[in-house]
Protein backbone atom coordinates (compact mmCIF):
# COMPACT_ATOMS: atom_id res chain seq x y z
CA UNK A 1 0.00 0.00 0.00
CA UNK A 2 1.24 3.63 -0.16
CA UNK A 3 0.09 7.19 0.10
CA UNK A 4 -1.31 8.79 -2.98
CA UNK A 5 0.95 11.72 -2.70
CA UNK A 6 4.11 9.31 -2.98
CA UNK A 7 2.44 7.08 -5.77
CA UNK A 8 3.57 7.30 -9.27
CA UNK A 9 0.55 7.65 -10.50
CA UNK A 10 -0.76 10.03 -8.24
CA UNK A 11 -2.76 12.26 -11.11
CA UNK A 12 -4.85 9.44 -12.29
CA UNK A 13 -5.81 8.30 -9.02
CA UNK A 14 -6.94 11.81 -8.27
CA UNK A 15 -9.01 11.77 -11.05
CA UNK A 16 -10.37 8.27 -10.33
CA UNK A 17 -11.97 9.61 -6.70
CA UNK A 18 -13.19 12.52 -7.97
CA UNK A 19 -15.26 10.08 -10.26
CA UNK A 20 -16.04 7.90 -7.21
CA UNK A 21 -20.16 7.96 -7.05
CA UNK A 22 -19.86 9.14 -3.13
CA UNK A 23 -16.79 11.48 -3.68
CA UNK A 24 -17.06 13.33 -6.53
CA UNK A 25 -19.15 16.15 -5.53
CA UNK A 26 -16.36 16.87 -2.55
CA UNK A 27 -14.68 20.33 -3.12
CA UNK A 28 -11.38 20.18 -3.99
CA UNK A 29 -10.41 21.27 -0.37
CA UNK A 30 -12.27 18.30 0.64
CA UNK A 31 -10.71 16.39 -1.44
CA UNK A 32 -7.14 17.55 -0.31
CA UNK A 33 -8.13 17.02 3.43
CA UNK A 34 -9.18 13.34 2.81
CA UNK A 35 -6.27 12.05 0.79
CA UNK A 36 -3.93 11.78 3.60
CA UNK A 37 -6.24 9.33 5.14
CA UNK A 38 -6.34 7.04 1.79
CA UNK A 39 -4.05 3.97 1.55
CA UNK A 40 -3.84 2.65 -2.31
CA UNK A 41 -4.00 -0.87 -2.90
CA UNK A 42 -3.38 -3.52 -5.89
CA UNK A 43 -4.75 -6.42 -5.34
CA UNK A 44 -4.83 -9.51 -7.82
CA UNK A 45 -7.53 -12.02 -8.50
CA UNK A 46 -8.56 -13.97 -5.45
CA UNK A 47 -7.26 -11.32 -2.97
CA UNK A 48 -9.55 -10.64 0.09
CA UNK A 49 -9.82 -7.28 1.15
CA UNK A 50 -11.84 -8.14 3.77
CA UNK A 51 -12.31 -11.50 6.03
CA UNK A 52 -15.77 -12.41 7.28
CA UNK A 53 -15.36 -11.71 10.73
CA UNK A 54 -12.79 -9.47 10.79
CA UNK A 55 -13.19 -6.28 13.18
CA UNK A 56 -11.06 -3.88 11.56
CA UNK A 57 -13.24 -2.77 9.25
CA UNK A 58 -12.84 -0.12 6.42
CA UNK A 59 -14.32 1.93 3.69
CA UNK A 60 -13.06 0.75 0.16
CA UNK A 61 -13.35 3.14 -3.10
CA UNK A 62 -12.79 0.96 -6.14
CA UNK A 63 -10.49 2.71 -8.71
CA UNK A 64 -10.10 0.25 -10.98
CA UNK A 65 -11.66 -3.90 -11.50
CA UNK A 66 -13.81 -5.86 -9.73
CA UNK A 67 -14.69 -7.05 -6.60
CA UNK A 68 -17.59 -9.31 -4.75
CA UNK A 69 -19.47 -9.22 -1.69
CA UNK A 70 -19.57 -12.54 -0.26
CA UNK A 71 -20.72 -14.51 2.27
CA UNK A 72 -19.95 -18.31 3.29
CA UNK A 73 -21.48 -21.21 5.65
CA UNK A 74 -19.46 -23.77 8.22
CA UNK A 75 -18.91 -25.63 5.31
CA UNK A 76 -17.07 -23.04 3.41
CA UNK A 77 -19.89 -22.56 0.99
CA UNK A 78 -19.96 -19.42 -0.34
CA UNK A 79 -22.82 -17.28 -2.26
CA UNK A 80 -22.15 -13.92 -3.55
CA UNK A 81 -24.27 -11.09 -2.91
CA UNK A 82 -22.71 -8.18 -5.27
CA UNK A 83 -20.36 -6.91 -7.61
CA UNK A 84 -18.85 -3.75 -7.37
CA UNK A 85 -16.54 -1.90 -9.90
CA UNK A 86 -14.61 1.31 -10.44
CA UNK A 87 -16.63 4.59 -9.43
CA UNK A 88 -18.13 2.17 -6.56
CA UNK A 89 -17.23 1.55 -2.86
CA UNK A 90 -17.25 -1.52 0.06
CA UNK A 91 -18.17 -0.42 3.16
CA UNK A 92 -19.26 -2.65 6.22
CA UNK A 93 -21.09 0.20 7.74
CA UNK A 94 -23.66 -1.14 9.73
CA UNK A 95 -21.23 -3.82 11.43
CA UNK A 96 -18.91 -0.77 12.65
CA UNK A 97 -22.35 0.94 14.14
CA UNK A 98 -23.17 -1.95 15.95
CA UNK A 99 -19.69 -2.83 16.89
CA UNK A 100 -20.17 -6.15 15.39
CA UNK A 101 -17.53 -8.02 13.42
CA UNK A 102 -17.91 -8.02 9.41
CA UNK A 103 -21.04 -10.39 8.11
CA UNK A 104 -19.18 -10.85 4.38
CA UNK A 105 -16.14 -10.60 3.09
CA UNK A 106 -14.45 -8.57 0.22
CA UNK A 107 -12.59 -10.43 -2.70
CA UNK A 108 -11.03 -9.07 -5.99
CA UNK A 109 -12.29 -11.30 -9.45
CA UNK A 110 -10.30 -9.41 -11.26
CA UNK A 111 -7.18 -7.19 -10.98
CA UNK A 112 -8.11 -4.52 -8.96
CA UNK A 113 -6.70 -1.24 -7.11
CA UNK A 114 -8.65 0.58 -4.44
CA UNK A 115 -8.63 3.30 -2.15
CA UNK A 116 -9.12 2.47 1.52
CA UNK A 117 -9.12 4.24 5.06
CA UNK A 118 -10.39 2.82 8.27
CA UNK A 119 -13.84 3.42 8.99
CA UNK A 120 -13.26 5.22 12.03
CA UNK A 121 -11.53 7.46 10.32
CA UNK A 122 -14.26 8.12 7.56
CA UNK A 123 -16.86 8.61 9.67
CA UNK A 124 -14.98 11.72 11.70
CA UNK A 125 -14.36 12.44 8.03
CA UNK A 126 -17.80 12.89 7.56
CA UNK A 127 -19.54 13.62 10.38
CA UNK A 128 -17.94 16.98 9.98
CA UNK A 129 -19.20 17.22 6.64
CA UNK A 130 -22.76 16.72 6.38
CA UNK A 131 -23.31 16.64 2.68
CA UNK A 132 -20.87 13.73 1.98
CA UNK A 133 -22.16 11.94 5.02
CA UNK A 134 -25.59 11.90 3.44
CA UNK A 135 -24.40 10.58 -0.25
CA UNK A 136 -22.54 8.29 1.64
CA UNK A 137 -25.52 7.15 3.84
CA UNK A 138 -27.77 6.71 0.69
CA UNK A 139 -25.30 4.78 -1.36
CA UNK A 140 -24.90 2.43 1.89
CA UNK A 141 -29.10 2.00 1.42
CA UNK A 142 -28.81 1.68 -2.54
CA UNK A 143 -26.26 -1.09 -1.82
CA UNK A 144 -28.56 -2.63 0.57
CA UNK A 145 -31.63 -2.39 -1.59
CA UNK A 146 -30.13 -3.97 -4.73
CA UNK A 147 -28.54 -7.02 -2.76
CA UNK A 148 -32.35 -7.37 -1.45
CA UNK A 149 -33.54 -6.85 -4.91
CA UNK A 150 -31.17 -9.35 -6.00
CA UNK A 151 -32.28 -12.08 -3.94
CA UNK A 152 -35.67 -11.35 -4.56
CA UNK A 153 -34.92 -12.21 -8.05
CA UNK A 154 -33.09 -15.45 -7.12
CA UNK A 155 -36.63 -16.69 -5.97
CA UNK A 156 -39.17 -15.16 -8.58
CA UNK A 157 -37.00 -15.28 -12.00
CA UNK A 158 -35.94 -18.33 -14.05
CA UNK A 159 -32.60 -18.60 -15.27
CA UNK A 160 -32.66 -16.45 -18.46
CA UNK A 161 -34.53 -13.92 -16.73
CA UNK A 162 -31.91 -13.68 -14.07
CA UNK A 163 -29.09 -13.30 -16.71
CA UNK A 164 -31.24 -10.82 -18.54
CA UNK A 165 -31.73 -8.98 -15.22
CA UNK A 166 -28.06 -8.83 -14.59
CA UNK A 167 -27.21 -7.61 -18.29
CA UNK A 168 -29.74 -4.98 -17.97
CA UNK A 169 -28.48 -3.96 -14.39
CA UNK A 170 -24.69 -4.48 -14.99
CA UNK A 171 -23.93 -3.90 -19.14
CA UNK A 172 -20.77 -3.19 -18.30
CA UNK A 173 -19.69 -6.22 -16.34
CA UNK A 174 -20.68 -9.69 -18.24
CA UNK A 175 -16.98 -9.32 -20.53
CA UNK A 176 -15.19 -8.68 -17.42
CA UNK A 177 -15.48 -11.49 -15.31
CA UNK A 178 -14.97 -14.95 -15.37
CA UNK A 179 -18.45 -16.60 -15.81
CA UNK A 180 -18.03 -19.23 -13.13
CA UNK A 181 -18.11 -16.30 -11.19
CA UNK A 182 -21.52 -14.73 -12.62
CA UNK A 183 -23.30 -18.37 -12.49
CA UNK A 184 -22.67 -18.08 -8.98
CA UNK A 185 -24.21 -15.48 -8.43
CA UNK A 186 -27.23 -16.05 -10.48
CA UNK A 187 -27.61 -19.51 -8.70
CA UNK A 188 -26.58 -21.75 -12.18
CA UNK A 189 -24.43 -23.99 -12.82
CA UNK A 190 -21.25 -22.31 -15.11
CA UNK A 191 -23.27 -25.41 -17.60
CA UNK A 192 -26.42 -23.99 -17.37
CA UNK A 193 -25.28 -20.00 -18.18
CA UNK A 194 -22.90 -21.41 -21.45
CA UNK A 195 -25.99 -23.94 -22.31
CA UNK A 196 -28.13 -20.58 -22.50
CA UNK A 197 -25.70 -18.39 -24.20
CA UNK A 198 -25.39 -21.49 -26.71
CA UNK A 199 -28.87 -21.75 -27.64
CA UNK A 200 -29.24 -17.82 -28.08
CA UNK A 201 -31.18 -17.72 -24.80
CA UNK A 202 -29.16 -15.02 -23.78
């Protein structure tokens, strides 16, 4: 990890948060005051950013690939609850409230490089700045919302209409990931989602 202000590509990653959906509209004062707090990370695929269970907790701004929300049993059976891509964020919000220890855990599929700070740290961040603190709050409820949308759809949706769902939600996504990956998600077999694809389903 490093600093921004010592990275090498320090410009670009400025311009990458100012893109971020819950920091762009920071002034650029903001913006200066935060990125002292900001750790950069490259991760490649299969890294976890964050352990179910852990208690350090943090708030992640993508700047580049793609991670997934997941969550496993005993058994080490895992189900996936969301993607999330550049311009997006992880944040375990809701554990650090209730000072309880992270229900999911964070994992790159692709290469990836974020932008991280403890949450601790964010929220004095933003508790002094009441404008962020509210985009922030309502992306935290849009993240929410979708992964309750998305099992929703799990239930209600056969198997081309889930992949239709998720091509209609996520365009941007279905060439960027490995599709073993994206039939987990949508509950299929990585047979079932090439069988559909095959026979012009999807």
């Amino acid at each position: 990890m490093a600093l921004i202000s010592n990275h090498p590509e320090k410009n670009i990653i400025r311009v990458q948060l100012t893109q971020n959906a819950v920091l762009k509209g920071m002034t650029a004062r903001e913006m200066a005051e935060l990125e002292p707090y900001l750790d950069i990370e490259d991760h490649v695929k299969g890294n976890c950013l964050l352990h179910q269970g852990d208690r350090e907790l943090d708030v992640i701004f993508v700047l580049d690939g793609v991670l997934k929300r997941t969550v496993a049993n005993q058994n080490a059976k895992e189900m996936i609850l969301r993607f999330t891509s550049e311009r997006n964020m992880e944040a375990t919000y809701a554990s650090w409230r209730l000072n309880k220890p992270a229900p999911f855990s964070v994992v790159a599929v692709t290469k990836a490089r974020v932008a991280k700070l403890p949450l601790q740290q964010w929220v004095s961040f933003i508790e002094a700045r009441p404008k962020v603190k509210q985009r922030f709050e309502l992306e935290v409820l849009s993240i929410m919302s979708s992964i309750m949308a998305h099992t929703i759809t799990l239930h209600l949706l056969d198997a081309p209409g889930r992949v239709h769902r998720f091509l209609r939600k996520n365009p941007d996504l279905y060439d960027r990931m490995p599709k073993k990956e994206l039939a987990s998600y949508l509950n299929l077999s990585a047979e079932t989602l090439s069988r559909l694809k095959n026979q012009g389903k999807i």
